[in-house]
Structures are given as C-alpha cells and as structure tokens.
C-alpha atoms as a PDB file:
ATOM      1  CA  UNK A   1     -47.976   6.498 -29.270  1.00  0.00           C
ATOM      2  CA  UNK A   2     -46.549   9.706 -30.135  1.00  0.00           C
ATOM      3  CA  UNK A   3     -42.488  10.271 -30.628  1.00  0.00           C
ATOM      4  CA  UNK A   4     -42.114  12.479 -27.580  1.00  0.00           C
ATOM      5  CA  UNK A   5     -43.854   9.603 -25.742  1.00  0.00           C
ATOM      6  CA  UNK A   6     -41.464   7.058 -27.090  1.00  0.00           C
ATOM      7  CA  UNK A   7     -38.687   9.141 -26.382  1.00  0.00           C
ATOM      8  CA  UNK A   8     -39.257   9.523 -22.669  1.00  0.00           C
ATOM      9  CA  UNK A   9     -40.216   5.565 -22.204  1.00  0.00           C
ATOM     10  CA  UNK A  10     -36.759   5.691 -23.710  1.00  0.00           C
ATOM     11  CA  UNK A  11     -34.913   7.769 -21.546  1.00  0.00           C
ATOM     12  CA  UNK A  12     -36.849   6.703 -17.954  1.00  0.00           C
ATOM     13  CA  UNK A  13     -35.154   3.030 -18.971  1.00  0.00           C
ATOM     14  CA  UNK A  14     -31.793   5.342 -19.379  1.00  0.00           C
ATOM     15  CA  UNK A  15     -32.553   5.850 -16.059  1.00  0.00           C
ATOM     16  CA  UNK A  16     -33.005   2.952 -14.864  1.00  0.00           C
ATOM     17  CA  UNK A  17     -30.719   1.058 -15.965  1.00  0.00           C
ATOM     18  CA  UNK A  18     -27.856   3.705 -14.636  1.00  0.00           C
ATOM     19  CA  UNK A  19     -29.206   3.788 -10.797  1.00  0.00           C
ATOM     20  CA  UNK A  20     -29.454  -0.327 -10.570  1.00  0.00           C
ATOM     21  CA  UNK A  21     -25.517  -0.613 -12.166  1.00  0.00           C
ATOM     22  CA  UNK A  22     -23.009  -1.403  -9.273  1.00  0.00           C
ATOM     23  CA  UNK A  23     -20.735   1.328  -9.267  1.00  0.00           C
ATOM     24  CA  UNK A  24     -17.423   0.034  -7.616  1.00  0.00           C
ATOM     25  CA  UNK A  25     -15.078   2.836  -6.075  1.00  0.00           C
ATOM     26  CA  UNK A  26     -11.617   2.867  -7.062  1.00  0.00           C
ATOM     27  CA  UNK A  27      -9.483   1.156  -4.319  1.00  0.00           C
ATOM     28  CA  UNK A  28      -5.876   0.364  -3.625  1.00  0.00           C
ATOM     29  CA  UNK A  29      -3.292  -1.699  -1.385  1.00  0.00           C
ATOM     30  CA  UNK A  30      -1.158  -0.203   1.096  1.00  0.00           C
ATOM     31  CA  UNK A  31       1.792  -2.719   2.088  1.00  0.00           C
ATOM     32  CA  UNK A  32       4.084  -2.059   5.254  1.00  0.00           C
ATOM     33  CA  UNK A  33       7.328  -3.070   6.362  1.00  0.00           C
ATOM     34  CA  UNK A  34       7.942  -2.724  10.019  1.00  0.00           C
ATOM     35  CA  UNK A  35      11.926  -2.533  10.255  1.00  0.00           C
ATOM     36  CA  UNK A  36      13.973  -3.101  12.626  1.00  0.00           C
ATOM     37  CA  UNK A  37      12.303  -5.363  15.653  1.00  0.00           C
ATOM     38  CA  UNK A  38      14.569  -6.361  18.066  1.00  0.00           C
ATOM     39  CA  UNK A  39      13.682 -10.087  18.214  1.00  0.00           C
ATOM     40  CA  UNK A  40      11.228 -12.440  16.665  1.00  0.00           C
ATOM     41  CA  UNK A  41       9.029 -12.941  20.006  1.00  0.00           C
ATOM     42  CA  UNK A  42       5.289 -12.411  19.698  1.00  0.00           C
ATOM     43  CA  UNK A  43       3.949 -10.687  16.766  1.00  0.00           C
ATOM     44  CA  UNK A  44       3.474  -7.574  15.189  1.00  0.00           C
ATOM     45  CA  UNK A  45       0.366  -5.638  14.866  1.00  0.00           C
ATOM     46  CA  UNK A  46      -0.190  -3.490  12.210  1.00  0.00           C
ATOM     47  CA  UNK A  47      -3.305  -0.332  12.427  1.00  0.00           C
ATOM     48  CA  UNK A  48      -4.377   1.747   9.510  1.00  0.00           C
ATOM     49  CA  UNK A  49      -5.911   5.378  11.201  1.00  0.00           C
ATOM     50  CA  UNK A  50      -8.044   7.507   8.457  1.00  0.00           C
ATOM     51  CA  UNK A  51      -9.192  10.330  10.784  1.00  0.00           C
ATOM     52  CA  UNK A  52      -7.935  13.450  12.411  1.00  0.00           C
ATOM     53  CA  UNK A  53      -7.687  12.577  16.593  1.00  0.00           C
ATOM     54  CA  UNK A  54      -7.173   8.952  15.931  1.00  0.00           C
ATOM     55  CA  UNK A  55      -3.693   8.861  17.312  1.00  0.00           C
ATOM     56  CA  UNK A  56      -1.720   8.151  19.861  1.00  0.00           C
ATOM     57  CA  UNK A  57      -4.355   5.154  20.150  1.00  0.00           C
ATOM     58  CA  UNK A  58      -3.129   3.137  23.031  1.00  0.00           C
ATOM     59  CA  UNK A  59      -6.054   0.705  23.964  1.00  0.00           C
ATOM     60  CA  UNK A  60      -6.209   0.230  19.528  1.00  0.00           C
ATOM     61  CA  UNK A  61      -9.908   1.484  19.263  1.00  0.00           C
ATOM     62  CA  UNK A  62      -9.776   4.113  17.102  1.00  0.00           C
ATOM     63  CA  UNK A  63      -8.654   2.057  13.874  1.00  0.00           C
ATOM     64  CA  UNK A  64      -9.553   1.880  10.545  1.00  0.00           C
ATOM     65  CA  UNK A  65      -8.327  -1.317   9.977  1.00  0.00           C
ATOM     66  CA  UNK A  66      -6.328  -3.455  11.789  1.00  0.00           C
ATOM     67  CA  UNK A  67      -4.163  -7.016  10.918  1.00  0.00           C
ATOM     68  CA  UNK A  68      -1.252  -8.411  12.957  1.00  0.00           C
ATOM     69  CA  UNK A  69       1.583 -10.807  11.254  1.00  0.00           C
ATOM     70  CA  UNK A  70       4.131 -13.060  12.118  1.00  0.00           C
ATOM     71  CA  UNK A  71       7.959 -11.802  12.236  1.00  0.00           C
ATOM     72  CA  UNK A  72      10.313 -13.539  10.363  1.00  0.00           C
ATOM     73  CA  UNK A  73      14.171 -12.511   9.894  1.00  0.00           C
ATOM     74  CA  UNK A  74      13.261  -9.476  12.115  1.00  0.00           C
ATOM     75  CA  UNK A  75      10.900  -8.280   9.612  1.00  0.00           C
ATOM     76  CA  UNK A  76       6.871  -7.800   9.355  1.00  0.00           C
ATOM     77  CA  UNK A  77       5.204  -6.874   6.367  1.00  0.00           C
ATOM     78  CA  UNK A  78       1.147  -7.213   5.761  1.00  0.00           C
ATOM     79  CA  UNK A  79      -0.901  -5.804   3.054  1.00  0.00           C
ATOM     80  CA  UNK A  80      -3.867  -3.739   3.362  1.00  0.00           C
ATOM     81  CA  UNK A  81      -6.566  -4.784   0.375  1.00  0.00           C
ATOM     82  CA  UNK A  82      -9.259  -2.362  -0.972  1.00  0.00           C
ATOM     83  CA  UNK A  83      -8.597   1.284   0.690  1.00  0.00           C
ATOM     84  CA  UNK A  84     -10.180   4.020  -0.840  1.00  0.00           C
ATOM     85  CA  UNK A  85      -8.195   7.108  -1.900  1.00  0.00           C
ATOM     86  CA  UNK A  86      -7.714   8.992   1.353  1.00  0.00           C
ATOM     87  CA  UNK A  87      -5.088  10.210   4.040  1.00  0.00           C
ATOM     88  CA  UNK A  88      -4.012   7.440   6.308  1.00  0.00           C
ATOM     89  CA  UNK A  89      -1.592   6.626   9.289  1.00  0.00           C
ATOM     90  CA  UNK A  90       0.036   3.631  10.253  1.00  0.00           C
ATOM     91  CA  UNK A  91       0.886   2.840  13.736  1.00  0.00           C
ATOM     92  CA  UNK A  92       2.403  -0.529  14.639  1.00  0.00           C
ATOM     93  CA  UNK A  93       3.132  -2.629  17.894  1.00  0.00           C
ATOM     94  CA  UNK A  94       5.979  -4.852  18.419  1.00  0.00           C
ATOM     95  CA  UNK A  95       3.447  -6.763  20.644  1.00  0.00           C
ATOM     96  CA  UNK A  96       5.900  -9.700  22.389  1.00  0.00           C
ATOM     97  CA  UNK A  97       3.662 -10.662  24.729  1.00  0.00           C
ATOM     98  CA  UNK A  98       0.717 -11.151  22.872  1.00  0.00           C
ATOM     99  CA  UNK A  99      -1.745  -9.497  24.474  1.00  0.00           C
ATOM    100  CA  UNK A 100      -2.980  -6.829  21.802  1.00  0.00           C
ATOM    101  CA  UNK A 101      -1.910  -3.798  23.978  1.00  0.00           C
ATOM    102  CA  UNK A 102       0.976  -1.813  24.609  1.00  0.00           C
ATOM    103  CA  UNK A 103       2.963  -2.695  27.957  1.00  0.00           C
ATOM    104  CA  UNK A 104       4.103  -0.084  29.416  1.00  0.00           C
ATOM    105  CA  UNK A 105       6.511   0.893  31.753  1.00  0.00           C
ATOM    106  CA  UNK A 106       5.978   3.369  34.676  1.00  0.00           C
ATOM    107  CA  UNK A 107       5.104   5.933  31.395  1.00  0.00           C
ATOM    108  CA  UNK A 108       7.160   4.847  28.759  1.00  0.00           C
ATOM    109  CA  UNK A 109       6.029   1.874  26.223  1.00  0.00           C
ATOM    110  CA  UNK A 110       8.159  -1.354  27.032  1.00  0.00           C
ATOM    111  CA  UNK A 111       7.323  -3.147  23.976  1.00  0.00           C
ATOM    112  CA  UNK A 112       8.490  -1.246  20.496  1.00  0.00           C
ATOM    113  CA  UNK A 113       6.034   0.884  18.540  1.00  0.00           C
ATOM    114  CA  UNK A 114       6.244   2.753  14.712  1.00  0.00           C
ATOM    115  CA  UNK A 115       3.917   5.646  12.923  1.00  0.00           C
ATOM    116  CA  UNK A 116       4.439   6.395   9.696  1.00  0.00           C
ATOM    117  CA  UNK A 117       6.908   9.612   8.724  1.00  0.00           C
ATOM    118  CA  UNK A 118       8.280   9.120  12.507  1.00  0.00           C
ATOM    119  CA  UNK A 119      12.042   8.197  12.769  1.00  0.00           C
ATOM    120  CA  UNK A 120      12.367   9.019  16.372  1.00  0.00           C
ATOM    121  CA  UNK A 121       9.618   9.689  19.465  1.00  0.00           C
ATOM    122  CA  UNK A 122       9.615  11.852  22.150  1.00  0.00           C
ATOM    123  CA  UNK A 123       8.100  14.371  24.558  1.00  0.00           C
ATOM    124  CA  UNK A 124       8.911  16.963  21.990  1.00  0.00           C
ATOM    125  CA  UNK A 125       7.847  14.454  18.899  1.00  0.00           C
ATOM    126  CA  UNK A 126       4.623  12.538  20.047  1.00  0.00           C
ATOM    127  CA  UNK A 127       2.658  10.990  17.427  1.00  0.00           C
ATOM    128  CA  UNK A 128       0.083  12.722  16.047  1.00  0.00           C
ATOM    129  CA  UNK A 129      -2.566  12.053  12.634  1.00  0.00           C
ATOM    130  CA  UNK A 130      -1.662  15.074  10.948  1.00  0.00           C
ATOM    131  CA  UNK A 131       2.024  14.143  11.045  1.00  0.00           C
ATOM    132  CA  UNK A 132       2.070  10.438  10.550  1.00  0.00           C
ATOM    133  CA  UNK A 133      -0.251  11.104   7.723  1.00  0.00           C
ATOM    134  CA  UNK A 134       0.124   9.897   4.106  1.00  0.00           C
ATOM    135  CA  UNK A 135      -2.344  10.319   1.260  1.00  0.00           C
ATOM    136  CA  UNK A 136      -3.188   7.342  -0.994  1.00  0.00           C
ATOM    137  CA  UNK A 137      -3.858   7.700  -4.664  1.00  0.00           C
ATOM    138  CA  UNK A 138      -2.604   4.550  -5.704  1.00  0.00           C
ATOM    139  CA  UNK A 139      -0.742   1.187  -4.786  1.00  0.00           C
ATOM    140  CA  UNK A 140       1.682   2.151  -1.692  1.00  0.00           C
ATOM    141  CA  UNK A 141       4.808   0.223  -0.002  1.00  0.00           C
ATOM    142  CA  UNK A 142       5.491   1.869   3.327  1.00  0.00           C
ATOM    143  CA  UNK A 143       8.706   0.757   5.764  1.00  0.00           C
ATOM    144  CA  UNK A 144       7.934   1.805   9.362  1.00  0.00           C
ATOM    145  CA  UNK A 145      10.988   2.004  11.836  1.00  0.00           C
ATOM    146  CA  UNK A 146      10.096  -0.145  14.925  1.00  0.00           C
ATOM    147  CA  UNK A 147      11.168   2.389  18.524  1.00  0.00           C
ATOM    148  CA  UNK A 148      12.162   0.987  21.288  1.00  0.00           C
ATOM    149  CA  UNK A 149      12.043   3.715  24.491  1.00  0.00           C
END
C-alpha cells in the first residue's frame, strides 16, 4: 500500500469519525418573574414566542414553549431549560379561573396579562413580537409586570 493510499484511509476515518460525533448546540435558561398579581387564585401561565407574528396570541397557539406555575406571596416565577440563542417574547396570563384562556370582557381581558419590555397596554401600546422582544445569548432573569385592564 502506497503512502498516499495510507494517507487517505487516514483522513476518510477523519471523516468519519467527525460526522457520527453528537454535536450539542449551546443552550441557556431564561427565568421569569411575573410581578405584581392581584391575588393568589388560579395560576399563572407563562409562554415563550420566538417568531415575528406570534403575538397578541389569545387562544395560546402560537408558542414556543409554554409552562404554567403556582403563585405564592403574589409572585410566579418558572424557568425555561435549554433555549437556543435567539430573540424571544414572553407573554403571561394571570389565568384565575383555570381554564388556559384569557376571559375577556365585552373587549377588554378580565383576567391580568404581561409581555416582556411592556409596563403599560393600550389601544395605542398593543403587544407586538418586535417590541416585547429580547435576544438571548446567555442565562437570563426576566420580571414581567402582571396588567390588569
């Protein structure tokens, strides 16, 4: 066997042995606070968006991920495990009755809601992906304000 023929036996395992290693992507956890509930009743579901359009999201069927957590001392806080780097939105339901939607009123939400970067909602503010937006590059605490229309 000549040297040239050794040489590319040599380099086809190379190869080989590169395209059969697992190769993990770098992930990260995104924890959120939801602040300021006005009770303890029911429970508080928390929705991680990743693309452009995906909110408002009223039925909750445009998520990324979704998890929903108990409220204790008016507070909520859950922890999103193993998201890629990325932009992301948050947008969270006060949900006292239980029911996994929003109850609404004759137009206005009765039960409280929160998007990340949004203090304050209105005809003039509505939630939106671009603004709620946050990009994730490495282990994130966010506190959401809870608003109640």
């Amino acid at each position: 066997m000549t040297r040239a023929m050794v040489m590319m036996h040599f380099y086809v395992l190379i190869v080989l042995f590169y395209s059969f290693q697992n190769k993990t992507e770098t992930t990260y956890s995104l924890t959120v606070n939801a602040k300021g509930l006005r009770n303890s009743d029911g429970v508080v579901q928390f929705a991680l968006y990743n693309k452009e359009g995906s909110i408002p999201d009223a039925h909750y069927k445009k998520y990324y991920r979704k998890l929903t957590a108990k409220i204790v001392n008016g507070t909520s806080e859950v922890t999103f495990l193993n998201i890629p780097i990325g932009n992301y939105a948050i947008n969270i339901l006060h949900d006292e009755d239980v029911d996994g939607k929003i109850k609404k009123g004759i137009i206005l939400p009765k039960e409280g809601i929160g998007f990340s970067n949004y203090q304050s909602i209105g005809l003039l503010n509505k939630p939106e992906f671009g603004k709620a937006s946050f990009n994730l590059t490495s282990d994130k605490t966010l506190d959401v304000k809870i608003i109640y229309l």
